[in-house]
Protein backbone atom coordinates (compact mmCIF):
# COMPACT_ATOMS: atom_id res chain seq x y z
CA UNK A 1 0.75 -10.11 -22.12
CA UNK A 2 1.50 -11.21 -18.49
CA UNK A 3 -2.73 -10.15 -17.77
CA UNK A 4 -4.30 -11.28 -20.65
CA UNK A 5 -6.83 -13.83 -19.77
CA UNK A 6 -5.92 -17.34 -21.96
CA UNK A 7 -9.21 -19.25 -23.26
CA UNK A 8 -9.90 -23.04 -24.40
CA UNK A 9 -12.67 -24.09 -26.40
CA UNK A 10 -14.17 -20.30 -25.82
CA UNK A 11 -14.35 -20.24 -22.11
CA UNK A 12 -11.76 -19.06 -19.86
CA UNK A 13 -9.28 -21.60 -18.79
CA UNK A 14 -7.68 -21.93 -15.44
CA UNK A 15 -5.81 -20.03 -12.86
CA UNK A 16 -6.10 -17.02 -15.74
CA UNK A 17 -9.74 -16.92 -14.83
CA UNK A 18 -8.55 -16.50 -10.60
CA UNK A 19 -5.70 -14.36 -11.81
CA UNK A 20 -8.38 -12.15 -13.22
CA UNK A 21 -10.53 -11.85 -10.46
CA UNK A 22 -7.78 -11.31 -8.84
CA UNK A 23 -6.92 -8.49 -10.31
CA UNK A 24 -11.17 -7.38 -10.96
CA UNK A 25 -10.99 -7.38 -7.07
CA UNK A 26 -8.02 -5.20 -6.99
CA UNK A 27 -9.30 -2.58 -9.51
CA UNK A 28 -12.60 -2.62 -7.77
CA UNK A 29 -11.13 -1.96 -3.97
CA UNK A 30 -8.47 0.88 -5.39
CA UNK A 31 -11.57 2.46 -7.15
CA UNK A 32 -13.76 2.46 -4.22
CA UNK A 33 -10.55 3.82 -2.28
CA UNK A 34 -10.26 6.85 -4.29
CA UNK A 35 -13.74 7.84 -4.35
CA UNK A 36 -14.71 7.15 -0.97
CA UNK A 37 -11.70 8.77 0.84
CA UNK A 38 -12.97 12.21 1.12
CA UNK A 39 -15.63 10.42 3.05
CA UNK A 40 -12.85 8.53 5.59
CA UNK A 41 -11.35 11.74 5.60
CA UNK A 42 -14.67 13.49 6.97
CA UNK A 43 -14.75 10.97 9.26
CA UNK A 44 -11.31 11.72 10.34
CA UNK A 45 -12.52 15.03 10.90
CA UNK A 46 -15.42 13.74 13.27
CA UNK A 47 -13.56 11.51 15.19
CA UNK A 48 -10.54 14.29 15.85
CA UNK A 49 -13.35 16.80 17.02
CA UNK A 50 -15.32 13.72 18.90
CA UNK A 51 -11.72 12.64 20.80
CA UNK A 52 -11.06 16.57 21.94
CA UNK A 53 -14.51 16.53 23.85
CA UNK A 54 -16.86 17.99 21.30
CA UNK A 55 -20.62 16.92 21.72
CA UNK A 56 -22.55 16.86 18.36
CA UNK A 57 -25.18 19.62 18.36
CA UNK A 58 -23.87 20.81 21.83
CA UNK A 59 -20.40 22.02 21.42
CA UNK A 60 -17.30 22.66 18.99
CA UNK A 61 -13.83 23.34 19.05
CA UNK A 62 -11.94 26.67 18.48
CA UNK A 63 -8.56 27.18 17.44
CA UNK A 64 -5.89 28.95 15.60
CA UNK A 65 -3.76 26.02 13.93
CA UNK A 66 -0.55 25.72 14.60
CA UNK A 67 1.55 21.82 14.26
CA UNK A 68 0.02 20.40 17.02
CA UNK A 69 -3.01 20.41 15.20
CA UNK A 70 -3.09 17.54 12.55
CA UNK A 71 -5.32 19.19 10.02
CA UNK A 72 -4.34 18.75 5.99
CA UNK A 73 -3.45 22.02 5.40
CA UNK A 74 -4.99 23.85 8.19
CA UNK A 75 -3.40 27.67 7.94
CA UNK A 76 -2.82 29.80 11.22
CA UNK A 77 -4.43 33.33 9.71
CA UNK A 78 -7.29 32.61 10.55
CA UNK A 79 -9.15 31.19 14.14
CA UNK A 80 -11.53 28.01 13.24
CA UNK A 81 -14.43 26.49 14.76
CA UNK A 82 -15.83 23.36 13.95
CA UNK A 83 -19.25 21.99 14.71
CA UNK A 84 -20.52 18.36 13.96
CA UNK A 85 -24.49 18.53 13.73
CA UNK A 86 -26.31 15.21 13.87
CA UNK A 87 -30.13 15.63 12.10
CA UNK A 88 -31.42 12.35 13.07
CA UNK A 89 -31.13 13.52 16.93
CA UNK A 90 -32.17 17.04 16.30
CA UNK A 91 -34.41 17.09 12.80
CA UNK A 92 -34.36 20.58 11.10
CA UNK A 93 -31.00 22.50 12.41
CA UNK A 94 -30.89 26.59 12.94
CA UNK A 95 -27.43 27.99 11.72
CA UNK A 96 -27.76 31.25 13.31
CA UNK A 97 -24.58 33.58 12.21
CA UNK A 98 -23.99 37.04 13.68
CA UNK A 99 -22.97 40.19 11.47
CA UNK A 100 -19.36 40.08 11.43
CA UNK A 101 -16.32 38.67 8.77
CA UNK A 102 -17.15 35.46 8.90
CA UNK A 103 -16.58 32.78 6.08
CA UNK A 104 -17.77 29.49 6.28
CA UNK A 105 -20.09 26.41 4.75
CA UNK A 106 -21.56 23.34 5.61
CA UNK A 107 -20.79 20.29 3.51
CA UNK A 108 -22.29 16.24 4.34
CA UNK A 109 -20.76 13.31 5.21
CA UNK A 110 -19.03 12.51 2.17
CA UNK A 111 -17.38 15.87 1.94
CA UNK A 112 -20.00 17.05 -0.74
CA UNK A 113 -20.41 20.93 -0.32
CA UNK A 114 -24.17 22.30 0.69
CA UNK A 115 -24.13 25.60 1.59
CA UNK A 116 -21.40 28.85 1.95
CA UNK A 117 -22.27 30.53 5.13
CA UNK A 118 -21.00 34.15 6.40
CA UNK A 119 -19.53 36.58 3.66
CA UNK A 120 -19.69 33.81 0.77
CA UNK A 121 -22.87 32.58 1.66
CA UNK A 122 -26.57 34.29 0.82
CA UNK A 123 -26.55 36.95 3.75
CA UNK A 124 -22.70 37.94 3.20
CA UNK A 125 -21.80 40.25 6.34
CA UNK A 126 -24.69 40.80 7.49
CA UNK A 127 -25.20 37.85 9.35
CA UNK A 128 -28.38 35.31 9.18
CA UNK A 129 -30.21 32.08 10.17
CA UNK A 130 -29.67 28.81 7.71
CA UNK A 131 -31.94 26.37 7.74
CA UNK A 132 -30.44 23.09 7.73
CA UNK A 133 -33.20 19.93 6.77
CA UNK A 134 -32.51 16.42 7.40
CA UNK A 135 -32.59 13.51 4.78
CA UNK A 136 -36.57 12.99 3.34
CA UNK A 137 -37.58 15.24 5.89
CA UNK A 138 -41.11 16.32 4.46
CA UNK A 139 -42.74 18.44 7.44
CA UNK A 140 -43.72 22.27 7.80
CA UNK A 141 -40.84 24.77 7.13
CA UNK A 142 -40.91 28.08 8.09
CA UNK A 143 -41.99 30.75 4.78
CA UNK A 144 -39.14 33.09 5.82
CA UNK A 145 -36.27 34.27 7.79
CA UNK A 146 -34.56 31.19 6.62
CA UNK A 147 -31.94 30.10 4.15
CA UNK A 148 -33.42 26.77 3.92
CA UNK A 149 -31.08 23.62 2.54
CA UNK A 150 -31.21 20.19 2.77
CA UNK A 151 -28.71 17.51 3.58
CA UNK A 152 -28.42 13.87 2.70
CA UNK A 153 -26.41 12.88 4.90
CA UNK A 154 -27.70 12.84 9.03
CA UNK A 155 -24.33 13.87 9.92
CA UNK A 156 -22.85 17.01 8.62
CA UNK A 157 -20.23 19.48 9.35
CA UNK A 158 -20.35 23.15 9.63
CA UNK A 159 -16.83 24.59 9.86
CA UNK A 160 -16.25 28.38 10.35
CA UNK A 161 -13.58 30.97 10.12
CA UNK A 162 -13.35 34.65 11.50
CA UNK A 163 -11.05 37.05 9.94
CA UNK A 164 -8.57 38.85 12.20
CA UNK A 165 -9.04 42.36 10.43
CA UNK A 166 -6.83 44.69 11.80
CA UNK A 167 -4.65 41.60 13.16
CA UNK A 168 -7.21 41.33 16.37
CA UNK A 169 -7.17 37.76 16.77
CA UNK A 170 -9.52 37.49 20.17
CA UNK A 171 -11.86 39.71 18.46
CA UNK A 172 -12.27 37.33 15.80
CA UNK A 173 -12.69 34.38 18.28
CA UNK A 174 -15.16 36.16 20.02
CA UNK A 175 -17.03 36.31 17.08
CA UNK A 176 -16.53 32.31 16.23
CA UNK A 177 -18.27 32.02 20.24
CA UNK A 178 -21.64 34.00 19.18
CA UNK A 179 -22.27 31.99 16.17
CA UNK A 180 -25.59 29.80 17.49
CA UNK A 181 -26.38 26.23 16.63
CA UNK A 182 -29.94 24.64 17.58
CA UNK A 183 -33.10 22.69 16.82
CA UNK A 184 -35.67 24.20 14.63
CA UNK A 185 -38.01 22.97 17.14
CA UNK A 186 -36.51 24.90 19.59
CA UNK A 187 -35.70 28.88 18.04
CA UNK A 188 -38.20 30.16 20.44
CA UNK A 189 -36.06 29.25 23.31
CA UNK A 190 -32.44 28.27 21.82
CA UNK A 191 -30.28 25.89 24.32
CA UNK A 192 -27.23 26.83 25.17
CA UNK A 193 -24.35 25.72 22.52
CA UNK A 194 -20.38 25.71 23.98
CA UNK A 195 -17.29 26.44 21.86
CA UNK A 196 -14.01 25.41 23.47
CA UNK A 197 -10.52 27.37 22.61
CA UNK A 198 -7.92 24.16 21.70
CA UNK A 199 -5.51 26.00 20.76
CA UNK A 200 -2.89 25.35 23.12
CA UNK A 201 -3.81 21.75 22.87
CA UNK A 202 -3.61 18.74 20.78
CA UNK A 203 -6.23 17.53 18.15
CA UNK A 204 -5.66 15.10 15.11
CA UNK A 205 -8.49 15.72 12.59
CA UNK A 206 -7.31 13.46 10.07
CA UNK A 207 -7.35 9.82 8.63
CA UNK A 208 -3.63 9.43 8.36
CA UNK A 209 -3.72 6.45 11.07
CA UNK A 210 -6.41 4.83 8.80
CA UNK A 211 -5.86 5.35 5.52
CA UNK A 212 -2.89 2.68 3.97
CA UNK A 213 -4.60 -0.28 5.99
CA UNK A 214 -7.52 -2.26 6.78
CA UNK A 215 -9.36 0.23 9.61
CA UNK A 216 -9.77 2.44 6.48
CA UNK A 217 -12.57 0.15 5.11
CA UNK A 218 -13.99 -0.72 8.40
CA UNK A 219 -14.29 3.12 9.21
CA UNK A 220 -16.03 3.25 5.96
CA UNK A 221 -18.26 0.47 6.20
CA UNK A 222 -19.61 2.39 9.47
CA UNK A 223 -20.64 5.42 7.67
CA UNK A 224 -22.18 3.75 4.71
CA UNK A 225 -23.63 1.43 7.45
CA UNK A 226 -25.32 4.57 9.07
CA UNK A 227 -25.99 7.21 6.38
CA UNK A 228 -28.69 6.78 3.32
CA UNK A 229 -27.56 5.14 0.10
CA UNK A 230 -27.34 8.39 -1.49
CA UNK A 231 -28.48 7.99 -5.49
CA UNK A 232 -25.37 9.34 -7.28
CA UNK A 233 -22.96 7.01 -4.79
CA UNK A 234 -25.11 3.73 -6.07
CA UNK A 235 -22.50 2.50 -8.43
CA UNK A 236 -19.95 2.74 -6.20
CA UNK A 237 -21.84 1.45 -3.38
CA UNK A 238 -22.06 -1.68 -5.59
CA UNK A 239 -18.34 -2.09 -6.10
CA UNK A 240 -18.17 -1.86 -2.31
CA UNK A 241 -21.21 -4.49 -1.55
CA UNK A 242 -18.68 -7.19 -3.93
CA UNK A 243 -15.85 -6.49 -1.68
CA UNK A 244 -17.96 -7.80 1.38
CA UNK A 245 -18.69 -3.62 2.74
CA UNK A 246 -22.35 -3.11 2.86
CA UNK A 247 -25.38 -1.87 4.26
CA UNK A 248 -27.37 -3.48 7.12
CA UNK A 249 -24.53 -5.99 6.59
CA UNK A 250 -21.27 -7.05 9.59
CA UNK A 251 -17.60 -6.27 7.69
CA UNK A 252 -15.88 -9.48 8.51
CA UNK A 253 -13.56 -9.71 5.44
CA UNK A 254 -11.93 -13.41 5.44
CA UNK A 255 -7.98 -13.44 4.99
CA UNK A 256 -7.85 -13.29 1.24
CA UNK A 257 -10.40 -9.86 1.11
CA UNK A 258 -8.41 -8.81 3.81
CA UNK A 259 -5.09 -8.72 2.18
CA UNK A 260 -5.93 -7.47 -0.70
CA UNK A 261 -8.11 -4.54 0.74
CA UNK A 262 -4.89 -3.88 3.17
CA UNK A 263 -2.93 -3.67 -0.36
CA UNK A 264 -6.02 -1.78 -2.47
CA UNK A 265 -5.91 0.97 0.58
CA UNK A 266 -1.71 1.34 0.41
CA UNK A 267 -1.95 1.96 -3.39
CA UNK A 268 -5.04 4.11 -3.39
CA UNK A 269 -3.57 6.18 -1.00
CA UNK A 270 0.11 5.92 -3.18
CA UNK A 271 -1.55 7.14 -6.64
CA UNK A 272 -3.67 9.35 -5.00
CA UNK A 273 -0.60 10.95 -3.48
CA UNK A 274 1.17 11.15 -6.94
CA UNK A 275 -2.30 12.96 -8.41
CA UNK A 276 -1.85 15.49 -6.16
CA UNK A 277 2.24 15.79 -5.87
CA UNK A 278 3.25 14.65 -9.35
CA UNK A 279 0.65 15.59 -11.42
CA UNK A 280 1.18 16.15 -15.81
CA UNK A 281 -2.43 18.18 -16.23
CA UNK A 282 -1.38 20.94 -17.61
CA UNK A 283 -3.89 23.16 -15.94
CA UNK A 284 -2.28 22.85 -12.92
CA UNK A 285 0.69 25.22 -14.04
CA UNK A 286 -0.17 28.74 -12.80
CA UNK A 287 2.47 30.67 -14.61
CA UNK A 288 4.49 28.99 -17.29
CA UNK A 289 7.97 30.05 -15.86
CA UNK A 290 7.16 29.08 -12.39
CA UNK A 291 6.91 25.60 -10.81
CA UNK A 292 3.76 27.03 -8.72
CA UNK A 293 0.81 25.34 -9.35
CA UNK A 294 -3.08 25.75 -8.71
CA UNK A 295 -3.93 23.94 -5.40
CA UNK A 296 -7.51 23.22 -6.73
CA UNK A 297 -7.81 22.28 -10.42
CA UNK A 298 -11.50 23.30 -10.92
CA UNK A 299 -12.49 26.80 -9.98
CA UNK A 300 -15.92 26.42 -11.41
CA UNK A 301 -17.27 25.28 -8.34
CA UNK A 302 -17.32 22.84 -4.82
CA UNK A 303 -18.08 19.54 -6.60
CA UNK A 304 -15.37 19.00 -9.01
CA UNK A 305 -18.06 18.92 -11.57
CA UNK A 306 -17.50 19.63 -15.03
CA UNK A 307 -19.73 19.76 -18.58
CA UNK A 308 -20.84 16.12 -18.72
CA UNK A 309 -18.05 14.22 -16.20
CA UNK A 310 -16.37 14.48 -12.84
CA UNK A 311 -13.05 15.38 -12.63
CA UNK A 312 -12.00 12.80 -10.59
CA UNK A 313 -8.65 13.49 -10.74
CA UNK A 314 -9.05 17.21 -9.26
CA UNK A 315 -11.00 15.96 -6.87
CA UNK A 316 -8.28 13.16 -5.78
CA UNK A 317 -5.85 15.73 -5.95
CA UNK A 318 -7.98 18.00 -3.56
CA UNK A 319 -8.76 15.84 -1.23
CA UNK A 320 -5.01 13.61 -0.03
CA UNK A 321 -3.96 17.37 0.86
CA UNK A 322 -6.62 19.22 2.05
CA UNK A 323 -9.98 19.50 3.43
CA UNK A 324 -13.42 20.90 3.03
CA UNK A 325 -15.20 21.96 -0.28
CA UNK A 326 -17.01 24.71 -1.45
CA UNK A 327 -17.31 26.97 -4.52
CA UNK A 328 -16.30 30.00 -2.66
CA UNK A 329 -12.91 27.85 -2.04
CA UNK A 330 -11.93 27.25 -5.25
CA UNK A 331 -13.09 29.95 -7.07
CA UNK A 332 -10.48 32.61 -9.25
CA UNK A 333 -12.64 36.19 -8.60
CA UNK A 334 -10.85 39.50 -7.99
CA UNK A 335 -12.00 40.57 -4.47
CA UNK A 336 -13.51 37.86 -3.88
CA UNK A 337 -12.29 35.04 -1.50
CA UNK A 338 -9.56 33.61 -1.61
CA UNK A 339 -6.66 32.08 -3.76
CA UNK A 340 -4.47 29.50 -2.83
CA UNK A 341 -1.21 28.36 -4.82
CA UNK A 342 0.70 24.75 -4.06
CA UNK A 343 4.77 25.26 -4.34
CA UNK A 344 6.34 22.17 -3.92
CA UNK A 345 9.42 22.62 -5.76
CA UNK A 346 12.22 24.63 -6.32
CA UNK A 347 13.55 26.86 -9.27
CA UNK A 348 14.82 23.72 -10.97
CA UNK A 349 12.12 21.68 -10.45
CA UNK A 350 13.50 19.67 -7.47
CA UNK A 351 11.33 18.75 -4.47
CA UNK A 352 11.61 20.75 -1.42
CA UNK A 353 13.63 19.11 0.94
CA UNK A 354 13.18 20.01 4.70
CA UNK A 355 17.80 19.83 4.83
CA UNK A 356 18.07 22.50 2.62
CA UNK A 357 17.65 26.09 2.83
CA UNK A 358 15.71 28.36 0.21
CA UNK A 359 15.31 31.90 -0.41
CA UNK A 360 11.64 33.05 -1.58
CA UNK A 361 11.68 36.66 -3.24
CA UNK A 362 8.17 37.64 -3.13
CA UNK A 363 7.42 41.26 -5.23
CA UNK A 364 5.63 43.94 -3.10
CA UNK A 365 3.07 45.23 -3.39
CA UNK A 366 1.29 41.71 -3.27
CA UNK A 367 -2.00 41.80 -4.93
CA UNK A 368 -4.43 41.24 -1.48
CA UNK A 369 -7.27 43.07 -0.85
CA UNK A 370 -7.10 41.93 2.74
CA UNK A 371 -4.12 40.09 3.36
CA UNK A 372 -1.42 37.18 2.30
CA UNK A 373 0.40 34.15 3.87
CA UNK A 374 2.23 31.55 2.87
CA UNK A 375 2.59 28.18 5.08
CA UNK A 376 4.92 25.20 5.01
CA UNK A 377 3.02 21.87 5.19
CA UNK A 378 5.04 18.43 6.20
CA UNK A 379 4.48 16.25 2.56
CA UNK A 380 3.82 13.00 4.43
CA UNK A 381 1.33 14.74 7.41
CA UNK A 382 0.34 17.17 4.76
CA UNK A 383 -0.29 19.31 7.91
CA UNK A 384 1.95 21.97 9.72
CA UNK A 385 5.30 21.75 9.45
CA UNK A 386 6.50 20.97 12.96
CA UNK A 387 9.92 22.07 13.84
CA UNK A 388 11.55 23.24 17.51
CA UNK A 389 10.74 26.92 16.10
CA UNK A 390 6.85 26.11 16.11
CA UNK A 391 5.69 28.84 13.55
CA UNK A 392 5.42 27.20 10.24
CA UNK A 393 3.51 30.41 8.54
CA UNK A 394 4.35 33.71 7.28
CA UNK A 395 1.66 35.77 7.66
CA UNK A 396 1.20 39.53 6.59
CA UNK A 397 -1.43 40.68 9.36
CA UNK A 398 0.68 39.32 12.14
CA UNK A 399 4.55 39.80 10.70
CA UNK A 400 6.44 42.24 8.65
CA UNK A 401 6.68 41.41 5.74
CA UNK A 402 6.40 44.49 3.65
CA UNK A 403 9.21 46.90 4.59
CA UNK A 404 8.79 50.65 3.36
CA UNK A 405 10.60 51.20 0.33
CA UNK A 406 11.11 47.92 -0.88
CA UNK A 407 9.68 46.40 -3.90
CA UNK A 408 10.16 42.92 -2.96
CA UNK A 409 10.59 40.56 0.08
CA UNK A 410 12.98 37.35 0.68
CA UNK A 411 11.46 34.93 2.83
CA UNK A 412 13.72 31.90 4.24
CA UNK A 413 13.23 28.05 4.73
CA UNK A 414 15.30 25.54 6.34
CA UNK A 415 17.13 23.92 9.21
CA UNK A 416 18.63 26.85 10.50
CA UNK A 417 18.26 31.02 9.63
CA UNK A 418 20.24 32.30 7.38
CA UNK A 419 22.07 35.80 8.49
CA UNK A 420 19.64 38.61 7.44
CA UNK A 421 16.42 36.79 7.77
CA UNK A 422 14.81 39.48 10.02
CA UNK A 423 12.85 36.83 11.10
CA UNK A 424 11.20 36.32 8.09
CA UNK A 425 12.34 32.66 8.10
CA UNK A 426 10.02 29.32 8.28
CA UNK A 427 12.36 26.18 10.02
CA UNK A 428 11.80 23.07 8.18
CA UNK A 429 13.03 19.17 9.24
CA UNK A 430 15.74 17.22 7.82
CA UNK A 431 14.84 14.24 6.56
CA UNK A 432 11.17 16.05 5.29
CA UNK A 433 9.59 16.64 2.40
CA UNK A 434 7.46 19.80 2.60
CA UNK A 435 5.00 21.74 0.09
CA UNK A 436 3.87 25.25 0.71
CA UNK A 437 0.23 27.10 0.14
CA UNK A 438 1.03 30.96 -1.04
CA UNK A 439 -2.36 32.52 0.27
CA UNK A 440 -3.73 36.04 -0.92
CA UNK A 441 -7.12 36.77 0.82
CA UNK A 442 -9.48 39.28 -1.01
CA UNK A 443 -6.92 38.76 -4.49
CA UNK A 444 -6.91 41.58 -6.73
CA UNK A 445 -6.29 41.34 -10.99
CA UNK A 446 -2.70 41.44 -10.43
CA UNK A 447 -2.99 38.22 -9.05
CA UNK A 448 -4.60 36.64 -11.81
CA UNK A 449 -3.24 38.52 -15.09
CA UNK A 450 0.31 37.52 -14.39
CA UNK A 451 1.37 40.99 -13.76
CA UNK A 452 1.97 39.89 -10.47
CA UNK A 453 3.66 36.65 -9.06
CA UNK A 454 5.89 35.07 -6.63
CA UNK A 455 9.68 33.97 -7.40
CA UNK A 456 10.24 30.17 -7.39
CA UNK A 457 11.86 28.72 -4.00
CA UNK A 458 15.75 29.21 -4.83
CA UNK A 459 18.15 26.90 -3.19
CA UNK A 460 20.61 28.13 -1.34
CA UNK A 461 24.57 27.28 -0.99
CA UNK A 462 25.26 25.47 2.08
């Protein structure tokens, strides 16, 4: 074999022994990649919010998505807000939500999920103060009026969503502006915190400019540079600290490191894409004569954790398309939440291709306790489809897409509407792969028993 390693008198024999650390070095880097990038991708998330004129602990964005905002897989039912809080400036944070339909969570800097705030989390509607505690923080805490957590991570991120109910969209952004952020030290007289509508404006929140070349270990290196060394990250950490990215430590990689980290980052990124695109797990099927899949692999809960492993390749899969982790995300409960489904092919199994035109025939009455969607997502972006049409969703609250008397809907993709749409109809880009996410919000049995579920994307003639 062209890798085995050839020995003489019992001790490796040279350049198989370089060839091998060679390739050590290679295994180590793509490893580190594919943990680590939910991490770079947080940080893409930071740096987006940072850019648009957010202040950590001071003030957030708010927006309803639509293609000018690079987000993976940002959806336009519902308005966001995003705040960055920074515990080593503030110590113990407040989290202080309002009654109201909000759904949200806070999760570190590595992406690792720490609380469900708003209708998931502990005080559900009713609205409540979270008490967020910085890393090894060991002073007084208050005995109640708190849902008190811990992070361990200085950095974290606390994004939030307000449901539209009844389609009232500035309702539901006035409710993302009440939602307080401040020091512990400072309840008795909280400082004013400012949330800034973006949604007419430009924002990239990812790590797409980073993450197939070097900048995506030097962005790394920062973080791991400025967070703790976290115990469950330690054996990573180490695979990092013999590829010259460390702790306390400059990353000046010489020209060999540098290649091959250049390379490690282009085929993390490659197989992570495949994991999540071209995936053979067979759980990933959601009805067996469908191409639909399950967007998330693990409904269990936030941390991809399983009995006795992680399932690294759920998580991998999770995190090159989308963002943000929670068990209210990913779990399969009638009424509860939501439930997201990944079509990326058509009726014959084919990849959707942003030339060609499809018909979707979608049964009525869909299973949602609340309401359904389903958005087009640019494969290479993995973020809004953006076409000269500019409304890369379908979404129930705001269009019609239940007609009286009908027991099913056809919704159109491609280039150009087909005669008939009715303006259900989603453009899509020549020369573009694109995946969508079929979204039911408050899902009812239907949508889990299989006596309910979409048609498959058929092409149509052109």
């Amino acid at each position: 074999m062209a890798d085995q390693v050839e020995f003489e008198g019992g001790y490796p024999a040279m350049p198989s022994a370089r060839a091998a650390l060679e390739r050590r070095d290679r295994r180590r880097a793509v490893e580190a990649y594919r943990f680590f990038y939910p991490t770079v991708s947080m940080e893409g998330i930071f740096h987006g919010t940072r850019q648009a004129g957010a202040v950590d602990n001071e003030t957030a964005l708010l927006f309803v998505a639509r293609p000018h905002h690079l987000g993976f897989t940002l959806n336009s039912d519902t308005p966001y807000s995003g705040g960055i809080l920074d515990l080593r400036k503030s110590g113990p944070m407040v989290i202080d939500l309002p009654p109201g339909p909000l759904v949200g969570l806070v999760d570190d800097h590595h992406h690792r999920w720490i609380t469900d705030l708003g209708l998931p989390g502990v005080y559900g509607p009713k609205g409540g103060k979270h008490l967020l505690l910085p890393p090894g923080y060991d002073g007084p805490v208050p005995a109640d009026g708190y849902e008190v957590v811990r992070s361990d991570t200085w950095t974290v991120f606390a994004p939030l969503r307000a449901l539209p109910l009844g389609g009232d969209v500035d309702k539901a952004k006035q409710l993302l502006t009440s939602v307080r952020f401040y020091p512990l030290a400072q309840a008795g007289s909280p400082p004013p915190y400012a949330v800034t509508d973006f949604s007419d404006r430009s924002i990239d929140c990812t790590c797409l400019k980073w993450e197939d070349n070097l900048e995506y270990w030097r962005v790394l290196h920062q973080v791991i540079d400025t967070e703790p060394a976290i115990e469950e990250l330690r054996p990573v950490l180490g695979l990092l600290a013999e590829l010259g990215i460390e702790a306390g430590k400059p990353f000046d990689p010489d020209e060999r490191t540098a290649a091959l980290l250049t390379d490690a980052a282009r085929q993390g990124r490659d197989e992570m894409l495949v994991t999540a695109f071209a995936s053979d797990r067979p759980d990933r099927i959601a009805w067996p004569d469908r191409t639909w899949e399950w967007a998330s692999l693990r409904p269990e809960n936030g941390t991809f954790e399983r009995e006795g492993s992680l399932d690294v390749e759920a998580k991998d899969r999770w995190f090159i398309q989308a963002i943000i982790a929670s068990p209210a995300m990913f779990g399969r409960a009638v009424g509860q939440g939501s439930v997201y489904w990944l079509g990326l092919r058509d009726a014959d199994g084919t990849y959707l291709d942003g030339g060609r035109s499809y018909r979707l025939t979608v049964p009525l009455p869909v299973p949602a306790g609340l309401f359904w969607s389903l958005t087009a997502y640019d494969a290479q972006t993995r973020s809004e489809v953006d076409a000269d049409q500019g409304q890369p969703a379908l979404r129930s609250l705001f269009d019609k897409l239940e007609p009286d008397g009908t027991d099913s809907v056809d919704l159109y993709f491609g280039p150009t509407e087909p005669d008939g749409a009715d303006g259900r109809w989603i453009q899509t880009v020549p020369g573009r792969g694109w995946f969508s996410y079929f979204r039911i919000y408050g899902p009812q049995q239907a949508a889990f028993d299989g006596t309910w579920k979409p048609g498959d994307f058929e092409p149509l003639a052109p």
